[in-house]
Protein backbone atom coordinates (compact mmCIF):
# COMPACT_ATOMS: atom_id res chain seq x y z
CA UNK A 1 7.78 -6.04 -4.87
CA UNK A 2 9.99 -3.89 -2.67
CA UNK A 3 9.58 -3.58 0.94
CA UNK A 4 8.20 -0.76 1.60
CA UNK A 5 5.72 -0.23 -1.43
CA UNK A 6 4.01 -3.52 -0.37
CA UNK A 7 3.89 -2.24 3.25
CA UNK A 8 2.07 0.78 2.03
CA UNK A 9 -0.09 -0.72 -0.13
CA UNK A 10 -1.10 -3.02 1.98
CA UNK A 11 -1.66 0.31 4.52
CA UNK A 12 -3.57 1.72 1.96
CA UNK A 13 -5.82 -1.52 1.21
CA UNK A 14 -6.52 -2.40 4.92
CA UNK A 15 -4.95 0.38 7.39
CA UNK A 16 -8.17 1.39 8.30
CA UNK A 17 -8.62 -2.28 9.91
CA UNK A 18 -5.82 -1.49 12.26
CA UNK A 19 -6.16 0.35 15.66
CA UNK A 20 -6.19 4.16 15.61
CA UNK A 21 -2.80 3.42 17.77
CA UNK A 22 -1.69 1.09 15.37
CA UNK A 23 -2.45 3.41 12.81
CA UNK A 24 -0.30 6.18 14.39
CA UNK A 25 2.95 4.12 15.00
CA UNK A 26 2.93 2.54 11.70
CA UNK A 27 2.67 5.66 9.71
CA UNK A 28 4.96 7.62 12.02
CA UNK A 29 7.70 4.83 11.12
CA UNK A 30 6.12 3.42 7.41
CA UNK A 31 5.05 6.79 5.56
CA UNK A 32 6.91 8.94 7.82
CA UNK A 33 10.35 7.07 8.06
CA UNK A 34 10.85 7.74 11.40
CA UNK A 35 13.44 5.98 13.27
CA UNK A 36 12.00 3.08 15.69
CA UNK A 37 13.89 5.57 18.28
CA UNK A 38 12.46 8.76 17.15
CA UNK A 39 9.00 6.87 17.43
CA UNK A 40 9.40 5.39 20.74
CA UNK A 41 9.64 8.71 21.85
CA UNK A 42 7.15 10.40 20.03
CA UNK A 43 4.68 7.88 21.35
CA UNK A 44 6.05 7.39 24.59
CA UNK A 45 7.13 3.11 24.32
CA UNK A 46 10.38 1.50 24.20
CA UNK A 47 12.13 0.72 20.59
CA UNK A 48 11.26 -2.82 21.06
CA UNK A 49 8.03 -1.89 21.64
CA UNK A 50 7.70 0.04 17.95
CA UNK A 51 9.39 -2.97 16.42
CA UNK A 52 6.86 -5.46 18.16
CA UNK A 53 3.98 -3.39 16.81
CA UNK A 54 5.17 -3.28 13.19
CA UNK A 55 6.25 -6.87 12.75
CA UNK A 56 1.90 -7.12 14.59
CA UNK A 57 0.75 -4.36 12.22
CA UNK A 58 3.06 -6.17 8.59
CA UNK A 59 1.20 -9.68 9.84
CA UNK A 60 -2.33 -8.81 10.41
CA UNK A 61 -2.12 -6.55 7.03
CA UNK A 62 -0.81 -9.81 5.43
CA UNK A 63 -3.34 -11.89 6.66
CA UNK A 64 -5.94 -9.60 5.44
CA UNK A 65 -4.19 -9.81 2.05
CA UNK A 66 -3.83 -13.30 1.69
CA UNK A 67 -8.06 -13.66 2.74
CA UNK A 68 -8.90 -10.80 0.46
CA UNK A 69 -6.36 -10.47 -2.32
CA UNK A 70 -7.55 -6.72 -2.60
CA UNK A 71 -3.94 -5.50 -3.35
CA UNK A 72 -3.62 -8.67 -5.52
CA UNK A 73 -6.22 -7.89 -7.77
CA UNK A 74 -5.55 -3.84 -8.06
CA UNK A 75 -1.82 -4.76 -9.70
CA UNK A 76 -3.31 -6.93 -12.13
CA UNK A 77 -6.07 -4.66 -13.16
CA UNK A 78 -3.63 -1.89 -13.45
CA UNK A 79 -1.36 -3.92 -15.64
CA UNK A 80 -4.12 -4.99 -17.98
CA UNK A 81 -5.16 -1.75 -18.68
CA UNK A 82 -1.77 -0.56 -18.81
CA UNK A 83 -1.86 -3.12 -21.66
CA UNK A 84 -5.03 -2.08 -23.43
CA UNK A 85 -3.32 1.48 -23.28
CA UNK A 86 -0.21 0.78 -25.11
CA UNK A 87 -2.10 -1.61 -27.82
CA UNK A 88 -4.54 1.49 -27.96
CA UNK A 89 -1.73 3.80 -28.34
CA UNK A 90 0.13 1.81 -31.36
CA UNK A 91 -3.35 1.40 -33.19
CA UNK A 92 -4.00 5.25 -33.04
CA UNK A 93 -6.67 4.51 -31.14
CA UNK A 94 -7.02 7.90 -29.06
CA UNK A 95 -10.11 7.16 -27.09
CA UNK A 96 -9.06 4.28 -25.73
CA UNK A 97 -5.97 5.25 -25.30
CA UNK A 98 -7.91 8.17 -23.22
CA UNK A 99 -9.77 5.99 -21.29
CA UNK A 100 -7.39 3.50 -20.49
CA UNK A 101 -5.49 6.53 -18.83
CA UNK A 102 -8.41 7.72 -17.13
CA UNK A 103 -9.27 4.04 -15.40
CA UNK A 104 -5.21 4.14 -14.67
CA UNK A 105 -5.34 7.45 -13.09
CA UNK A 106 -8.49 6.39 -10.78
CA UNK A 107 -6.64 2.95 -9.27
């Protein structure tokens, strides 16, 4: 999985785990793309200081991951029912089909 999708699912799973200040920085430079510069100024610490907080923030999110396996389990879901759509779709079978897309749409 690419770098930065994991990072943000992983955000998405367990960012509310994190410090509000954590929080802050990593969105500012995760969903935000700011530049470790352009955050260490918004927030008032040095670039290293960004960096160290990311590389903190990417570690405890992975260690939640690896005890939970939240993120884990949500990609496999979603590719089973991808699944059970497209063997709904070549039987003609609309309603599941439907459904399928619904459960997709909610995950």
């Amino acid at each position: 999985m690419e770098k930065i999708v994991e990072q943000t699912l992983l955000y998405d799973f367990y960012g509310e785990l994190l410090t509000k200040r954590q929080q802050e920085i990593y969105e500012s430079v995760i969903r935000d793309d700011l530049s470790l510069a352009e955050a260490a100024e918004e927030f008032g610490i040095s670039r290293q200081g960004v960096h160290d907080m990311i590389r903190r923030c990417n570690t405890i999110l992975s260690g939640y991951e690896s005890k939970l396996r939240l993120v884990e389990k949500f990609l496999s879901m979603r590719t089973e029912v991808q699944k059970i759509r497209e063997l709904a779709l070549a039987s003609h079978e609309s309603e599941i089909a439907r459904i399928a897309e619904a459960v997709l749409e909610e995950l």
